[in-house]
Protein backbone atom coordinates (compact mmCIF):
# COMPACT_ATOMS: atom_id res chain seq x y z
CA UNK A 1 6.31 33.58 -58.54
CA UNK A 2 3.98 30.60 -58.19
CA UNK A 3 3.50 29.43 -54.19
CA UNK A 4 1.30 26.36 -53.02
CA UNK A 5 -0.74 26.74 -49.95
CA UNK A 6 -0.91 23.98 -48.62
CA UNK A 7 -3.84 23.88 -45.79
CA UNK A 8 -3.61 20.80 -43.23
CA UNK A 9 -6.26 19.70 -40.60
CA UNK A 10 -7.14 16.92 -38.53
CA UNK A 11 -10.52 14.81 -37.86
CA UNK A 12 -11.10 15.27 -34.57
CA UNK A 13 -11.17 19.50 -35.64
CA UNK A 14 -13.61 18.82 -38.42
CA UNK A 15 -15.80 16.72 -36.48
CA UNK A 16 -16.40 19.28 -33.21
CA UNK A 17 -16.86 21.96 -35.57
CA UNK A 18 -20.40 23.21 -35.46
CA UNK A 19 -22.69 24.04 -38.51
CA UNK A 20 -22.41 27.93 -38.02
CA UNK A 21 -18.30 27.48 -37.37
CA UNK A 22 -18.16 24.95 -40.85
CA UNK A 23 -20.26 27.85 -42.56
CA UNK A 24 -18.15 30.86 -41.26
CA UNK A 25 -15.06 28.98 -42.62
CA UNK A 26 -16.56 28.23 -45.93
CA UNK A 27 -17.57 31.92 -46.33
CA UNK A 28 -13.90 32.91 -45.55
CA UNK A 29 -13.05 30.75 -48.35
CA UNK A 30 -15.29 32.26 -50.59
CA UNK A 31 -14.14 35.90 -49.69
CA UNK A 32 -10.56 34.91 -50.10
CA UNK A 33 -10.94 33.51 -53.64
CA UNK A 34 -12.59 36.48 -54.69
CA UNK A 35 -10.11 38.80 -53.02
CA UNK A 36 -7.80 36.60 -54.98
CA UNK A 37 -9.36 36.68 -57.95
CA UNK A 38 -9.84 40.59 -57.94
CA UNK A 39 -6.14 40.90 -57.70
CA UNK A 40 -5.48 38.86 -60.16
CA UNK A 41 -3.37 36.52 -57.74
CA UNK A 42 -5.85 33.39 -58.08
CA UNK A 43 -5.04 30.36 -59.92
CA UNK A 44 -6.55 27.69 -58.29
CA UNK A 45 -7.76 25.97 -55.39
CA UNK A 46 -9.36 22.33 -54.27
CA UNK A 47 -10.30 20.27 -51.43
CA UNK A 48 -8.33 17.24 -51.41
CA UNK A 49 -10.43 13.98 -50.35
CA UNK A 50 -9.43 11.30 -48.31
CA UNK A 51 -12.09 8.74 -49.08
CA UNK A 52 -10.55 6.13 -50.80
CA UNK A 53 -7.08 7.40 -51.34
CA UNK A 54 -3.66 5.27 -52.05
CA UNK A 55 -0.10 5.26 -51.07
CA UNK A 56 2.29 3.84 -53.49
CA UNK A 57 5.76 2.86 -53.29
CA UNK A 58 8.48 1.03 -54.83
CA UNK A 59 11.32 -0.92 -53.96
CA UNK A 60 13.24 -3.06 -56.24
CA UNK A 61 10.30 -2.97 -58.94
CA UNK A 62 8.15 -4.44 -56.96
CA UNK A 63 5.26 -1.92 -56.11
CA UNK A 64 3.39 -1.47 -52.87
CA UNK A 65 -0.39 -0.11 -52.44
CA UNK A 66 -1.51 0.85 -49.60
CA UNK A 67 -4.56 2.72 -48.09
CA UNK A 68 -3.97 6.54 -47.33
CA UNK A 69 -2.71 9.09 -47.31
CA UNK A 70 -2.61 8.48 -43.96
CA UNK A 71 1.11 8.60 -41.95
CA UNK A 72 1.42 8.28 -38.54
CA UNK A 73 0.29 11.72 -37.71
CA UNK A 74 -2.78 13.88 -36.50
CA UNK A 75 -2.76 16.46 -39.59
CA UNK A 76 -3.66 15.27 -43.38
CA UNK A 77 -3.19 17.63 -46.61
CA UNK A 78 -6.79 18.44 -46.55
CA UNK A 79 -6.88 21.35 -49.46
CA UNK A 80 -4.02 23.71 -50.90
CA UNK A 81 -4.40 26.91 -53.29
CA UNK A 82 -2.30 27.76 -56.21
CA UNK A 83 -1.22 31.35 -56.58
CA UNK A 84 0.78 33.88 -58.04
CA UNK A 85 2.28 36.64 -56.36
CA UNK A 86 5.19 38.95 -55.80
CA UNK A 87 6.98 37.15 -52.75
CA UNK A 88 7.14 34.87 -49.90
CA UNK A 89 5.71 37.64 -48.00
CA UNK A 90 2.68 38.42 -49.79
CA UNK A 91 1.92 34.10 -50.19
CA UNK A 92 2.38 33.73 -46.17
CA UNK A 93 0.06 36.64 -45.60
CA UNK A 94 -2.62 35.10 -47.88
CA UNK A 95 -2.26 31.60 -46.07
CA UNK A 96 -2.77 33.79 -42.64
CA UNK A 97 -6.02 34.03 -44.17
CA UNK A 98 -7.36 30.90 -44.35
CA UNK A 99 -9.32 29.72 -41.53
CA UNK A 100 -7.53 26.53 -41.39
CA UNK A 101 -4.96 28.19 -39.91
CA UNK A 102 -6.75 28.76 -36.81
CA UNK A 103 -6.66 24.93 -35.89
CA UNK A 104 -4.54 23.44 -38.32
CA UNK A 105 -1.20 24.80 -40.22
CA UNK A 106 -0.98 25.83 -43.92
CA UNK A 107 2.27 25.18 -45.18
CA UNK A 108 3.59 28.12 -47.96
CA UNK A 109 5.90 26.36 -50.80
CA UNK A 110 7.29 28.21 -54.32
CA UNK A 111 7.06 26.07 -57.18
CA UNK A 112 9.68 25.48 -59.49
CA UNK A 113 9.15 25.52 -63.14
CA UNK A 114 11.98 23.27 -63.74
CA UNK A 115 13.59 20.43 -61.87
CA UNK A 116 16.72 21.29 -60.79
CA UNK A 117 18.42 18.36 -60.16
């Protein structure tokens, strides 16, 4: 089964993090993917950027732009990994991994590999 990790932080995290905290975070990145990698449970993973992103809508066929992705809210989808593994169980104990987790939330989702709707 396929499961997004989807890692969430805020700003104000990012910006009091010192250079030895950023680079102790970045390493447990790098560990992780080649954990995952090892096992064969890697697929992929990105940092998603903020700079410059959109939010579109549409109502009535008339479309809306707008600048984003911000909401209303402290968190942003900063990053997410792709994997495949045997469970929830196993997915949720590989986002426990992620340093993000520590002062932010990664949200675990399975993917479908058809709509089903």
């Amino acid at each position: 089964m396929k499961y997004m990790l989807l890692i969430y932080g805020n700003e104000a995290a990012w910006s009091a993090m010192t250079k030895p905290a950023f680079e102790a975070l970045m390493a447990k990145h790098a560990a992780l993917i080649q954990e995952l990698r090892a096992s064969g449970e890697f697929i992929d993973t990105s940092e998603l950027v903020t700079d410059n992103a959109k939010v579109v809508r549409t109502t009535g066929g008339t479309v809306q732009v707008t600048d984003g992705p911000f909401v209303e809210v402290k968190e942003v989808l900063a990053g997410y990994y792709l994997v495949e593994c045997e469970n929830i169980e196993r997915a949720t104990a590989i986002a426990a991994k992620l340093g993000e987790a520590e002062f932010g939330l990664v949200e675990v989702r399975a993917t479908t590999r058809e709509p089903n709707h």
